[in-house]
N, C-alpha and C. Protein backbone atom coordinates (compact mmCIF):
# COMPACT_ATOMS: atom_id res chain seq x y z
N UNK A 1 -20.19 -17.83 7.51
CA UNK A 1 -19.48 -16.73 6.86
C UNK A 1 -18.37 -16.23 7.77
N UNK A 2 -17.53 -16.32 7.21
CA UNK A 2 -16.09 -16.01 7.90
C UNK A 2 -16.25 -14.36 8.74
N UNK A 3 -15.58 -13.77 9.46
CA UNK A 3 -15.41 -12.50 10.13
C UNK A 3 -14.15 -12.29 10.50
N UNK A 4 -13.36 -11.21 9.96
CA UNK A 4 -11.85 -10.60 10.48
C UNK A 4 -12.05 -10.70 11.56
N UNK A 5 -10.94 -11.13 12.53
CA UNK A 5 -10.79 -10.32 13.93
C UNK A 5 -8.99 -9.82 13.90
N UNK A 6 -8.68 -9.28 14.61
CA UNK A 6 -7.31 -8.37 14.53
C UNK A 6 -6.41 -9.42 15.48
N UNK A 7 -6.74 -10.93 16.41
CA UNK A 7 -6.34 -11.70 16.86
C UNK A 7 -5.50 -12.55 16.02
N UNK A 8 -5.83 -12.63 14.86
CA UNK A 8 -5.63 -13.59 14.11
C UNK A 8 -5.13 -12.96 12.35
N UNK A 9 -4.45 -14.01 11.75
CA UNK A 9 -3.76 -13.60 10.66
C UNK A 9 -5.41 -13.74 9.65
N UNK A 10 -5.43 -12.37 9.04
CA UNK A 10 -6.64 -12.53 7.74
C UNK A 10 -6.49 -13.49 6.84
N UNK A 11 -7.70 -14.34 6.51
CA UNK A 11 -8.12 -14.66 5.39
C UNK A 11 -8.06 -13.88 4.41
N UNK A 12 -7.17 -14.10 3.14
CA UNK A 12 -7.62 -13.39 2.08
C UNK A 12 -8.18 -13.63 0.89
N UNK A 13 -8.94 -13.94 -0.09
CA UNK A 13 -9.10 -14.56 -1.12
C UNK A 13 -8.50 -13.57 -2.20
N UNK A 14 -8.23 -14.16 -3.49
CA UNK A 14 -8.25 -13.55 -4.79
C UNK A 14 -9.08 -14.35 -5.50
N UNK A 15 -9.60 -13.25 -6.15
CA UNK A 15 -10.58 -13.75 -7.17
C UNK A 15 -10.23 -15.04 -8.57
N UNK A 16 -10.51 -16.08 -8.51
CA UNK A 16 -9.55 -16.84 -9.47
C UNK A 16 -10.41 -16.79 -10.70
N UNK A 17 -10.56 -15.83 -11.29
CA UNK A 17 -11.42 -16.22 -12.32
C UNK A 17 -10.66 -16.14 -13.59
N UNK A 18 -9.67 -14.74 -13.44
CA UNK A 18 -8.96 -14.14 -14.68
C UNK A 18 -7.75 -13.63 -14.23
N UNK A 19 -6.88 -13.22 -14.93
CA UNK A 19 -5.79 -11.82 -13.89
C UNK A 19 -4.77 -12.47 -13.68
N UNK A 20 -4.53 -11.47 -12.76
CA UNK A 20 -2.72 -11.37 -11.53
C UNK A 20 -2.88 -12.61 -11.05
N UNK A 21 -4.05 -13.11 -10.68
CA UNK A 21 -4.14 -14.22 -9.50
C UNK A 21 -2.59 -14.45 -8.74
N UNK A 22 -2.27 -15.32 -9.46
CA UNK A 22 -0.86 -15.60 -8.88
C UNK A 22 -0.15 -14.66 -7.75
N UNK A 23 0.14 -13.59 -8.48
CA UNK A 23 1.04 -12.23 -8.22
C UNK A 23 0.07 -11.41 -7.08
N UNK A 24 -0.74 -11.58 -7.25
CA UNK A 24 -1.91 -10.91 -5.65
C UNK A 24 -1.10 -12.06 -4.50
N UNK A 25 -1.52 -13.31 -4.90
CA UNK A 25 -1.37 -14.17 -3.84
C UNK A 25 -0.44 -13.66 -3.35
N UNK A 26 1.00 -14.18 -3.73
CA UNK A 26 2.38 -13.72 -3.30
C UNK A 26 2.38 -12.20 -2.40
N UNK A 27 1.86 -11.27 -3.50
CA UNK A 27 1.88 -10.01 -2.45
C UNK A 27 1.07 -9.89 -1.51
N UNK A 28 -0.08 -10.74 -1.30
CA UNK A 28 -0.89 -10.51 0.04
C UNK A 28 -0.18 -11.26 1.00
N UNK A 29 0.39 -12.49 0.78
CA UNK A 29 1.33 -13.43 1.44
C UNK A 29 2.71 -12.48 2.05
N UNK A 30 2.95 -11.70 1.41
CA UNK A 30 4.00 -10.57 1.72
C UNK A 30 3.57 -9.91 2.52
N UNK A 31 2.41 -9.64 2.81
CA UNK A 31 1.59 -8.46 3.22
C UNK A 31 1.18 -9.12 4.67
N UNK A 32 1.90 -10.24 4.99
CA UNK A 32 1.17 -11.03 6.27
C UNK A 32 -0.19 -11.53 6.47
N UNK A 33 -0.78 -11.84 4.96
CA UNK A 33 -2.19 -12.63 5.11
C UNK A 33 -2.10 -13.89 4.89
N UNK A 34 -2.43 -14.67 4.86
CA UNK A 34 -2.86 -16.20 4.77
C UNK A 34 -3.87 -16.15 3.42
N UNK A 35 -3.52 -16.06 2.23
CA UNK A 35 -4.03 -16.05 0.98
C UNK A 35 -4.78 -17.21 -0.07
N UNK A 36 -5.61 -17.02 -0.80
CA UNK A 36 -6.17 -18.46 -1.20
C UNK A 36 -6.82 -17.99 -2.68
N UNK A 37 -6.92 -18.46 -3.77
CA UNK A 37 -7.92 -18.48 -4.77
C UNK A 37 -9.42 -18.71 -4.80
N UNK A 38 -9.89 -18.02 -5.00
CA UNK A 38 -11.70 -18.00 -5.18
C UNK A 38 -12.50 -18.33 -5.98
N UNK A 39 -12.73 -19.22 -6.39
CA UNK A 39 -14.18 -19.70 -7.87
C UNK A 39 -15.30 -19.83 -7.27
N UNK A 40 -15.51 -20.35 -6.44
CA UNK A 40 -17.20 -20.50 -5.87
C UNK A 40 -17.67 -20.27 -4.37
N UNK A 41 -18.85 -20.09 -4.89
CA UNK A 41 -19.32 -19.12 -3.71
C UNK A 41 -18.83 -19.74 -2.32
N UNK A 42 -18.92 -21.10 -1.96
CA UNK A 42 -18.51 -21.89 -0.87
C UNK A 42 -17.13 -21.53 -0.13
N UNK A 43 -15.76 -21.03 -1.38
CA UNK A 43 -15.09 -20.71 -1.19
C UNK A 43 -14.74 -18.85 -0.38
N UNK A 44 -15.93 -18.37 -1.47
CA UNK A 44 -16.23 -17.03 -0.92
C UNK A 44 -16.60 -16.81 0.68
N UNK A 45 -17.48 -17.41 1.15
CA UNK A 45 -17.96 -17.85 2.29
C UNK A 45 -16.61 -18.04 3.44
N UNK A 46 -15.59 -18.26 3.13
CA UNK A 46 -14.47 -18.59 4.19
C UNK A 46 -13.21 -17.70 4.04
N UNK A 47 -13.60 -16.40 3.20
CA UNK A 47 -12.37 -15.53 3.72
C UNK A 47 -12.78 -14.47 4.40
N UNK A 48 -12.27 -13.79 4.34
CA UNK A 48 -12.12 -12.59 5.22
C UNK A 48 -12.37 -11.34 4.27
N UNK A 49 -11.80 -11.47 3.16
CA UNK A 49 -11.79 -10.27 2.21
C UNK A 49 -11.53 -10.68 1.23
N UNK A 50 -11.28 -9.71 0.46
CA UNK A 50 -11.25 -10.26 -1.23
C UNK A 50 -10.65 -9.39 -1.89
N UNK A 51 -9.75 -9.81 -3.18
CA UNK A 51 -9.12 -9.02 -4.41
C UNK A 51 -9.55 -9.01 -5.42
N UNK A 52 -9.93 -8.58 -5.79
CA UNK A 52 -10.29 -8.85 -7.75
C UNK A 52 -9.46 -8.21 -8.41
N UNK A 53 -8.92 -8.98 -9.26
CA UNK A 53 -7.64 -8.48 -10.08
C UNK A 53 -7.88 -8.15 -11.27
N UNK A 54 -7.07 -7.43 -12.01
CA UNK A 54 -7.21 -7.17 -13.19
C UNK A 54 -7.43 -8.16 -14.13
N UNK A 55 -7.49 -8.00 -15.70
CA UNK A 55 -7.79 -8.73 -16.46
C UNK A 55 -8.69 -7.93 -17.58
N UNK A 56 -10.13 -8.81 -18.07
CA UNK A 56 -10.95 -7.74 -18.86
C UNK A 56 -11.81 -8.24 -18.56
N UNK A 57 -12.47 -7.38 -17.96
CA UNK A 57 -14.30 -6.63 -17.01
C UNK A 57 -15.17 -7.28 -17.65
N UNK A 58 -15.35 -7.62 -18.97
CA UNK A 58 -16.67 -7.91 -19.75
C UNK A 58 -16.38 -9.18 -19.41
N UNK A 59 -15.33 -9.99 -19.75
CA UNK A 59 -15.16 -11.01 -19.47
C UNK A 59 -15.31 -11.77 -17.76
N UNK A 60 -14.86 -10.48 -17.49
CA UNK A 60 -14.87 -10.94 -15.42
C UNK A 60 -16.30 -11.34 -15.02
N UNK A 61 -17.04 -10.27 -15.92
CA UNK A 61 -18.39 -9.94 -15.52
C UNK A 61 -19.33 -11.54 -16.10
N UNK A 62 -18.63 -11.65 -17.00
CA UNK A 62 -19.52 -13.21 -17.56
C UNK A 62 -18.77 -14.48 -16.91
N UNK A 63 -17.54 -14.34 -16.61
CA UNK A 63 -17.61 -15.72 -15.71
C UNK A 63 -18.08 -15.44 -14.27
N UNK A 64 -18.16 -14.29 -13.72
CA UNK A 64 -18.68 -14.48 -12.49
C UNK A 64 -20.24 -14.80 -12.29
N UNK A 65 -20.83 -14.49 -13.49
CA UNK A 65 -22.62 -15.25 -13.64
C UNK A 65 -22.14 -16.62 -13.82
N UNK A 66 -21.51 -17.29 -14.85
CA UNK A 66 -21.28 -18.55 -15.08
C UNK A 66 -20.93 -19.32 -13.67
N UNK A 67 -20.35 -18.82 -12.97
CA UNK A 67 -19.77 -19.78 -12.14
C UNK A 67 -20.51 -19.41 -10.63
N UNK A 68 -21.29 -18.57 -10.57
CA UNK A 68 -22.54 -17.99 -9.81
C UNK A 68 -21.95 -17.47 -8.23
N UNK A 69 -20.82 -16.69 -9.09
CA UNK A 69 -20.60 -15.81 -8.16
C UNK A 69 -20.77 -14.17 -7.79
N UNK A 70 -21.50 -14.07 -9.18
CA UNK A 70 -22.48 -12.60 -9.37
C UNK A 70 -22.62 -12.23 -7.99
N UNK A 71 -24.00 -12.86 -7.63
CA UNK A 71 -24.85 -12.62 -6.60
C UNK A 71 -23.73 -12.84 -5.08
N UNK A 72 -23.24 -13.60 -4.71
CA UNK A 72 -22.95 -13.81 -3.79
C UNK A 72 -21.51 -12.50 -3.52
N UNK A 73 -20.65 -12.37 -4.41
CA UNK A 73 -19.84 -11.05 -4.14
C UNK A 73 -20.83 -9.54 -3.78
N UNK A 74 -21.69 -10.01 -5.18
CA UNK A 74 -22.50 -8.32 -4.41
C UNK A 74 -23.18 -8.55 -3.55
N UNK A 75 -23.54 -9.55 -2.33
CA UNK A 75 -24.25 -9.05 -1.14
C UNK A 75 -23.28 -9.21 -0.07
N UNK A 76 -22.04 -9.86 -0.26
CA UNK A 76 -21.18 -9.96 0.54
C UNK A 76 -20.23 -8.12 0.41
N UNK A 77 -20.02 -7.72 -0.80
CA UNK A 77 -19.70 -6.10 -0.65
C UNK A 77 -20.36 -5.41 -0.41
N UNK A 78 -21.75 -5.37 -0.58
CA UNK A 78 -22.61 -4.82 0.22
C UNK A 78 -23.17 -4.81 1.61
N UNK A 79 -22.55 -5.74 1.87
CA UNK A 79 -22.78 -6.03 3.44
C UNK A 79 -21.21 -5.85 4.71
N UNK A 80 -20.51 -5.13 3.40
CA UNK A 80 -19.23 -4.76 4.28
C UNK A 80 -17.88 -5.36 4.11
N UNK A 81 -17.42 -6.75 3.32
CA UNK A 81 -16.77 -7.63 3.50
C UNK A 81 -15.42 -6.49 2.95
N UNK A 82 -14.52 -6.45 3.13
CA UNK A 82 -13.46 -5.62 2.77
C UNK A 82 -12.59 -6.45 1.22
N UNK A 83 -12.87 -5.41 0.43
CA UNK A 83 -12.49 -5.82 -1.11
C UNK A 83 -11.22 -4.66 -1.60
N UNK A 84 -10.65 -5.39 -2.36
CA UNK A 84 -9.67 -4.61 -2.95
C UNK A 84 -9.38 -4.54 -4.43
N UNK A 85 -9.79 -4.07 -5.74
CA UNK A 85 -9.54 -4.16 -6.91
C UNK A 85 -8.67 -3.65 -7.56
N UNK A 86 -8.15 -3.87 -8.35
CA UNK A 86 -6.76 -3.56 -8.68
C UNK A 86 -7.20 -3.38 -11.19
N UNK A 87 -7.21 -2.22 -11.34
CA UNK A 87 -7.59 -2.12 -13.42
C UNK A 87 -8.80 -2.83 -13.21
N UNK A 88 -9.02 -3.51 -13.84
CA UNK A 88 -10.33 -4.57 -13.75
C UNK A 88 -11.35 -4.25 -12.79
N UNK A 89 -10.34 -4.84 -11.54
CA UNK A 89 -11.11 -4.82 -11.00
C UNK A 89 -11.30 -3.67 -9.93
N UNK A 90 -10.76 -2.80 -10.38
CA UNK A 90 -11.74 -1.45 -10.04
C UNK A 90 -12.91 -0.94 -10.95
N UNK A 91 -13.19 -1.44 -12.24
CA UNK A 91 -14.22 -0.89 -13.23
C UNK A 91 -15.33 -2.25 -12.24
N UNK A 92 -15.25 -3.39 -11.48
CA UNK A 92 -16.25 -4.30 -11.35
C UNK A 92 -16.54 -4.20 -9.71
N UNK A 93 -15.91 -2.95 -9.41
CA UNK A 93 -16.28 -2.39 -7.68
C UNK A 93 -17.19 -1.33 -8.13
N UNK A 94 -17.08 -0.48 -9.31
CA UNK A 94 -17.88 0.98 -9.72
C UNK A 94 -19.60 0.92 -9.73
N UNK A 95 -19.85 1.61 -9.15
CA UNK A 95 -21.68 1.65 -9.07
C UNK A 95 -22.17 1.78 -10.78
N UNK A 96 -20.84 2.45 -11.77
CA UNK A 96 -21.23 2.57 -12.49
C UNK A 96 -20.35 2.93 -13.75
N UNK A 97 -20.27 2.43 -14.97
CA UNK A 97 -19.39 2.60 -15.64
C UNK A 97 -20.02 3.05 -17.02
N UNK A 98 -19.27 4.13 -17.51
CA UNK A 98 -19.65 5.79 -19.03
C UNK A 98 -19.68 4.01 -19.63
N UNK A 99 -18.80 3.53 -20.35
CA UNK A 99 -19.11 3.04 -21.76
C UNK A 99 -18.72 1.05 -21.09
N UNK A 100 -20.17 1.14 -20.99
CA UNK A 100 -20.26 -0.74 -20.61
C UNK A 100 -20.38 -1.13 -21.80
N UNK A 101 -19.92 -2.64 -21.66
CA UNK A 101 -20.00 -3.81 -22.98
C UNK A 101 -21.78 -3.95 -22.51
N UNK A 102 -21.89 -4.56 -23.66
CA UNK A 102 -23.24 -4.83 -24.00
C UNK A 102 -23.56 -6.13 -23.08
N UNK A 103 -23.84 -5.90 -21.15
CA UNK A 103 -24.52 -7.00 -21.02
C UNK A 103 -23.56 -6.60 -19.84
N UNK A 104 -22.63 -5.85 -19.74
CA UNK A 104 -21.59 -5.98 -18.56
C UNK A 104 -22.09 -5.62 -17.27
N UNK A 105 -22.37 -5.92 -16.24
CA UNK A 105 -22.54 -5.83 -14.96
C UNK A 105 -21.56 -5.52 -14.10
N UNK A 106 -21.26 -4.90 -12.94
CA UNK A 106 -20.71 -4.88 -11.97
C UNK A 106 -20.88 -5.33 -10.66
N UNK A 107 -20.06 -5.85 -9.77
CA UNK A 107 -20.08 -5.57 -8.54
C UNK A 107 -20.51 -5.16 -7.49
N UNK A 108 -20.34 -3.57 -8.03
CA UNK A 108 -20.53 -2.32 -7.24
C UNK A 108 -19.61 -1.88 -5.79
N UNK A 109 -20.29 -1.19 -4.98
CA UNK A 109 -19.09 -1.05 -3.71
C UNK A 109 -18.94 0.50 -3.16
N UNK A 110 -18.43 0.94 -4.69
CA UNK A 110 -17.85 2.18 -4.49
C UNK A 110 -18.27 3.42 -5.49
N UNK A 111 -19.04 4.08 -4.50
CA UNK A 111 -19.96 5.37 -5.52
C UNK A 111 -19.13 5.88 -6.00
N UNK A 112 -18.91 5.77 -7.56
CA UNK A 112 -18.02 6.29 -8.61
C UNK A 112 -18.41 5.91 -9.73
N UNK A 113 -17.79 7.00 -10.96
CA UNK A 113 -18.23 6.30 -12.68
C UNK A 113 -16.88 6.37 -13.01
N UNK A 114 -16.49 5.19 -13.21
CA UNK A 114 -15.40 4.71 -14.29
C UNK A 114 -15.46 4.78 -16.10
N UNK A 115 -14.39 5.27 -16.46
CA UNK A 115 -14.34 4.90 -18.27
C UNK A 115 -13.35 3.65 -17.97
N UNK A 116 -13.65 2.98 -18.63
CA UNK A 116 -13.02 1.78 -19.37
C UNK A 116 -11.71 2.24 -20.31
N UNK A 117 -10.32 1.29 -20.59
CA UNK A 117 -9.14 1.34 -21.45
C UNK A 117 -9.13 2.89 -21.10
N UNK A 118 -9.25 4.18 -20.14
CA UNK A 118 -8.97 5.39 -20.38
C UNK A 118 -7.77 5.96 -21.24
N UNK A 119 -6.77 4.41 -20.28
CA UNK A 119 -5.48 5.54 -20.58
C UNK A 119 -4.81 4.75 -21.90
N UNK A 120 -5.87 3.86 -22.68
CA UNK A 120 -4.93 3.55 -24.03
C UNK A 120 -5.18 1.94 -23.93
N UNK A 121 -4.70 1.64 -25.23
CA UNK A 121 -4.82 0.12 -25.19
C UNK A 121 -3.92 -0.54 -25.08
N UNK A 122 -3.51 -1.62 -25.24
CA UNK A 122 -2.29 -2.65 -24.71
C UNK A 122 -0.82 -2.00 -24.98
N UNK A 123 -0.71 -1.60 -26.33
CA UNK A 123 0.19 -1.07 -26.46
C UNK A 123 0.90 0.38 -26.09
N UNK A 124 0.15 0.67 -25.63
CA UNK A 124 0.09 2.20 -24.71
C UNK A 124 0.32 1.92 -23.23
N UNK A 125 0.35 1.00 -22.76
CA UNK A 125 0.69 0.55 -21.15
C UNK A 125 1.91 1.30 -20.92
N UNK A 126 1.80 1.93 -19.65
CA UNK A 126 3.04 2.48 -19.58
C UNK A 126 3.15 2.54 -17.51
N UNK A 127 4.47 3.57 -17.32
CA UNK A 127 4.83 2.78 -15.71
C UNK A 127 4.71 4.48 -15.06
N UNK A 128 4.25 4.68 -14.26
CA UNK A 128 4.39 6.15 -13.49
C UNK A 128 4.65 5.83 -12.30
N UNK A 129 5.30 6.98 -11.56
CA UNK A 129 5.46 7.45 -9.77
C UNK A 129 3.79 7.70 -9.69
N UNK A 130 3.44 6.98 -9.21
CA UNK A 130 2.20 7.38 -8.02
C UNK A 130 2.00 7.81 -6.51
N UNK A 131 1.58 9.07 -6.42
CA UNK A 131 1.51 9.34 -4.62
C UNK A 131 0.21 8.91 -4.20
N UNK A 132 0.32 7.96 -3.10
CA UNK A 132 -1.17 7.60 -2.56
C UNK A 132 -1.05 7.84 -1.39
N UNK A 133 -1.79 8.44 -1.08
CA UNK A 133 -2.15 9.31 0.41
C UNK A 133 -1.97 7.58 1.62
N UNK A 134 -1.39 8.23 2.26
CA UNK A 134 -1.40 6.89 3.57
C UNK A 134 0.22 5.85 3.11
N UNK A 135 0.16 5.95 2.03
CA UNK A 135 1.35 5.04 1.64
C UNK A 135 2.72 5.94 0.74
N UNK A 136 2.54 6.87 0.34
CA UNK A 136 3.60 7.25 -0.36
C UNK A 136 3.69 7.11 -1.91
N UNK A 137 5.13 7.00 -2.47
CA UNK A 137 4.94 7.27 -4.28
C UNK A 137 5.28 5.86 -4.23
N UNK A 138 4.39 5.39 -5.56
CA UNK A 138 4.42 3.94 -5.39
C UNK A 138 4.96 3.99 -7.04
N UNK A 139 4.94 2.76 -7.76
CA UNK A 139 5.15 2.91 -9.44
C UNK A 139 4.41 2.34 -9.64
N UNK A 140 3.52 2.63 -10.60
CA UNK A 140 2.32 2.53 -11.17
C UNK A 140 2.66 1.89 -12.58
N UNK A 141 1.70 0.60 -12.51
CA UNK A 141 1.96 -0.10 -13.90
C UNK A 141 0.38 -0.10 -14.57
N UNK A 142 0.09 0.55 -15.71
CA UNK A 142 -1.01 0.73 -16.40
C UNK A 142 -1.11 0.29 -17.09
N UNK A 143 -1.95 -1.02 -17.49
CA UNK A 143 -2.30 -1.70 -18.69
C UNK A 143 -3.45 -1.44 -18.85
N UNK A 144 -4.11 -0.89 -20.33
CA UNK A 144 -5.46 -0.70 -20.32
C UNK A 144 -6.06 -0.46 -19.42
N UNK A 145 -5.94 0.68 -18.38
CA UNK A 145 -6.15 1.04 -17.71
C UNK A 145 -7.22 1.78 -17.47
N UNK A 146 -8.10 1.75 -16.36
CA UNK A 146 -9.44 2.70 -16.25
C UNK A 146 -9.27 3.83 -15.15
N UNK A 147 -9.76 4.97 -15.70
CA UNK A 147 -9.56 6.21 -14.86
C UNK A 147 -10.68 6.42 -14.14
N UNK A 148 -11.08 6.86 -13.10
CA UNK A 148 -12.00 7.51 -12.14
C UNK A 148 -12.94 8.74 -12.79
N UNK A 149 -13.74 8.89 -13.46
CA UNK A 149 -14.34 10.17 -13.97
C UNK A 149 -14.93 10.74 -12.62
N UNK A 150 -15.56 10.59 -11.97
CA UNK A 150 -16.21 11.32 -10.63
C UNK A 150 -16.59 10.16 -9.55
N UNK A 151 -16.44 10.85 -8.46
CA UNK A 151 -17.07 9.84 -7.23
C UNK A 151 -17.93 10.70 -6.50
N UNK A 152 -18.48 9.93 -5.30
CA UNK A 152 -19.14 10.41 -4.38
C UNK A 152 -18.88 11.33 -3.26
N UNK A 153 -19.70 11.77 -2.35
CA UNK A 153 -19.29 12.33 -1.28
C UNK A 153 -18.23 11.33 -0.32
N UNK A 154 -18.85 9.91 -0.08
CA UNK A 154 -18.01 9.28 0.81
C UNK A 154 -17.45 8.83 0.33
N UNK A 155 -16.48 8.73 -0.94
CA UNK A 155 -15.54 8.40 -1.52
C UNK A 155 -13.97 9.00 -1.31
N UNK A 156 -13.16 8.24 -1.02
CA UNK A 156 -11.75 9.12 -0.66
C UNK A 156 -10.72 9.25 -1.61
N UNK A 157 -10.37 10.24 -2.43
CA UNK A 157 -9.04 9.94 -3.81
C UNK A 157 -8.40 9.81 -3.05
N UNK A 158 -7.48 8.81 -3.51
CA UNK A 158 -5.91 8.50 -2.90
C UNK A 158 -4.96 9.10 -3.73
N UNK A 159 -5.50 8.96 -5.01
CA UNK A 159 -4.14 9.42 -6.03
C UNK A 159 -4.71 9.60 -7.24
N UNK A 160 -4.35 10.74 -7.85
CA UNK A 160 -4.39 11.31 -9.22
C UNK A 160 -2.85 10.78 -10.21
N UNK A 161 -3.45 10.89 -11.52
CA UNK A 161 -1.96 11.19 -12.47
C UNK A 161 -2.90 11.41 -13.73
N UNK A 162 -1.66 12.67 -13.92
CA UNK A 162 -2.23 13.26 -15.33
C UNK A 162 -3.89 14.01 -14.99
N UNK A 163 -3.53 14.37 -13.69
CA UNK A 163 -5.37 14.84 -13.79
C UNK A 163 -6.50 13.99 -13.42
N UNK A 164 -6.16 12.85 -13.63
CA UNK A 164 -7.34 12.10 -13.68
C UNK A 164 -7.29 11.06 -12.09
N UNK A 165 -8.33 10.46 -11.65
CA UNK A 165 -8.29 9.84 -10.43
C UNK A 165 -7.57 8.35 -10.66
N UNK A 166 -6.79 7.91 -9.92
CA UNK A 166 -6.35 5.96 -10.03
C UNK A 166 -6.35 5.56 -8.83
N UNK A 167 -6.64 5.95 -7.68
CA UNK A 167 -6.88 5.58 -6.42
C UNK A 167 -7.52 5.92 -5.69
N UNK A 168 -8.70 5.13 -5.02
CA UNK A 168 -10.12 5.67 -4.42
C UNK A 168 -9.97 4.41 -3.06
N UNK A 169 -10.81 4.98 -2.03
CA UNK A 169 -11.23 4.07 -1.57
C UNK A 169 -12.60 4.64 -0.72
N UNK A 170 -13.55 3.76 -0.28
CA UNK A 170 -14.95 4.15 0.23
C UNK A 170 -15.08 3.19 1.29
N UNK A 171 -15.31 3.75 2.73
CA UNK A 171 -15.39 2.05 3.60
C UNK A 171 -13.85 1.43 3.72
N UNK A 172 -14.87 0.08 3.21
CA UNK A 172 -13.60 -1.16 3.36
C UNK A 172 -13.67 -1.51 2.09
N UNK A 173 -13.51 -0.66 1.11
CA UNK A 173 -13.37 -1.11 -0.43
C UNK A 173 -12.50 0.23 -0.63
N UNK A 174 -11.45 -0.89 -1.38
CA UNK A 174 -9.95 0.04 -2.47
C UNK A 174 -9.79 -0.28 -3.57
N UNK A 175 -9.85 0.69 -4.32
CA UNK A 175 -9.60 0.13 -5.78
C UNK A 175 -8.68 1.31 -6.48
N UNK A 176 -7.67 0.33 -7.57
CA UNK A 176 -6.37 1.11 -7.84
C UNK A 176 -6.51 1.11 -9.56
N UNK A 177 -6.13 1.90 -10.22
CA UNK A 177 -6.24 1.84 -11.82
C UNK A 177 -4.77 0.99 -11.98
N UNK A 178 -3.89 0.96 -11.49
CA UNK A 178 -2.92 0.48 -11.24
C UNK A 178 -2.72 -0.96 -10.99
N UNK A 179 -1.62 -1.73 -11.25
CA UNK A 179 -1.38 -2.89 -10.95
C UNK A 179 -0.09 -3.07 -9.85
N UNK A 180 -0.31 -3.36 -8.95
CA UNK A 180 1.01 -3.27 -7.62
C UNK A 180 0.73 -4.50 -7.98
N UNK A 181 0.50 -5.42 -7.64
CA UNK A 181 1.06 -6.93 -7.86
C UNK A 181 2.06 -7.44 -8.66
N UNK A 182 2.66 -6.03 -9.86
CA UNK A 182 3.48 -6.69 -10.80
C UNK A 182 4.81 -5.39 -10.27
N UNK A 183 5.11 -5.34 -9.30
CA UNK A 183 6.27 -4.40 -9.30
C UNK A 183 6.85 -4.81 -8.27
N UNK A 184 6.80 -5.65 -7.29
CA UNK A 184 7.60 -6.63 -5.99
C UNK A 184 7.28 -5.34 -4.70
N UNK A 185 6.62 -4.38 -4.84
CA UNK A 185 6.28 -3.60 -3.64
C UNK A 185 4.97 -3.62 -3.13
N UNK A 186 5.14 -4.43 -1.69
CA UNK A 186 3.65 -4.58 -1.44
C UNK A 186 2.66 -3.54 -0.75
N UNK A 187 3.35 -2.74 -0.43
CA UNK A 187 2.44 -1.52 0.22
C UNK A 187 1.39 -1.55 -0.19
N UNK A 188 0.71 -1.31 -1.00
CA UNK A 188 -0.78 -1.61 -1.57
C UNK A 188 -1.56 -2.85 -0.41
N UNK A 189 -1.20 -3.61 -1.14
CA UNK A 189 -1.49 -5.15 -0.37
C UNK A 189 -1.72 -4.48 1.42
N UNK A 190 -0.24 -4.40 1.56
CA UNK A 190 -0.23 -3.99 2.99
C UNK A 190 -0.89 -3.14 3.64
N UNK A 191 -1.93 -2.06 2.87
CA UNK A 191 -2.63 -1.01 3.51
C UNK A 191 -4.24 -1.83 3.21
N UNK A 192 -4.32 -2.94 2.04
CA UNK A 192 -5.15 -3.50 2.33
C UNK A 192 -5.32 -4.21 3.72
N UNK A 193 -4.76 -4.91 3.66
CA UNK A 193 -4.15 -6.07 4.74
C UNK A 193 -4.96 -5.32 6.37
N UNK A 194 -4.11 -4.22 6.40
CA UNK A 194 -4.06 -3.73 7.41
C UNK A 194 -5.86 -3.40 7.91
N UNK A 195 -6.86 -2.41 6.30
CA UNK A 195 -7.95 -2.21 6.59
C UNK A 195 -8.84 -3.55 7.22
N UNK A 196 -8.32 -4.83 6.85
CA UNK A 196 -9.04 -6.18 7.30
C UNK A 196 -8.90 -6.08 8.49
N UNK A 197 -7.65 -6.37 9.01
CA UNK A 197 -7.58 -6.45 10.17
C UNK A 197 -7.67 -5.62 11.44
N UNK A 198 -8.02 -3.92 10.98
CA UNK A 198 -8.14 -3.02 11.82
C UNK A 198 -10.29 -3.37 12.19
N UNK A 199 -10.39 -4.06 10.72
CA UNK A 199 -12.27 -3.57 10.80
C UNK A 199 -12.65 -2.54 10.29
N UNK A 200 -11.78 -1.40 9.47
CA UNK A 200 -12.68 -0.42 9.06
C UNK A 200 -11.93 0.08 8.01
């Protein structure tokens, strides 16, 4: 099992199941990581950290049993590995989510309850200024987007809009309601990047 050290350029994986894939790569590659796609656990085993990208959760949630990477993400986030989710895949970091599909599982990671589509459905996607603590106002691209209903004590908001939470992080897990992979600014990426390689 792979281990960051701050000597060396991070391993990063993205999750290849559904999503940005592509568009993570590039921006973690921006972000000064050494980036790669993820389907099986073998592959899991040799990065450093991990993205899970957006897409749709019910669906994330059934190919990651199919392809039997269920089990092996949740003891590897549970055991510390530094993850980053981005819509999606911030509802499949949540300890717990108000209105699951019938059968949907998570991740886990990060003591919080997510709603699902909060901010509207496809056609309701829309672009905001986001302020995230540590990085500044970023633009926020919301597709079917999931909002933060409450977190934990060791949970940190990064950023609100409209009231509601889109940026958390707990540990070495970040997760954004937001999509930065589709706006050419990697700051996101890069404050990931950075938690790998600092260790914490």
């Amino acid at each position: 099992m792979a281990g960051s050290s701050p000597a060396r350029t991070p391993l990063v994986g993205v999750l290849a199941l559904q999503g940005d894939v592509r568009e993570h790569l590039v921006a973690l590659a921006a972000a000064d990581a050494v980036a790669r796609p993820v389907r099986r656990p073998e592959e899991l085993a040799e990065v450093d950290a991990l993205v899970i990208p957006g897409g749709e959760s019910t669906t994330m949630s059934k190919l990651a049993e199919l392809f039997g990477m269920a089990g092996p993400l949740r003891e590897r986030i549970a055991a510390g590995m530094p993850v980053y989710g981005t819509c999606a895949g911030l509802i499949m970091l949540a300890d717990k989510i108000l209105d699951p599909r019938s059968g949907q599982e998570t991740f886990g990671g990060i003591d919080m309850i997510v709603r699902r589509n909060a901010f509207g459905r496809q056609n309701e996607s829309f672009e905001a200024s986001v302020e995230v603590t540590g990085v500044g106002p970023v633009d926020g691209v919301f597709i079917r987007a999931p909002w933060v209903e409450s977190v934990g004590a060791e949970v940190e908001v990064l950023a609100e809009h409209d009231g509601h939470i889109v940026a958390v992080r707990q540990g070495r897990a970040l997760a954004t309601s937001f999509h930065p992979e589709l706006t050419g600014d990697h700051r996101m990426h890069g404050l990931f990047v950075e938690m790998v390689r600092s260790g914490r």
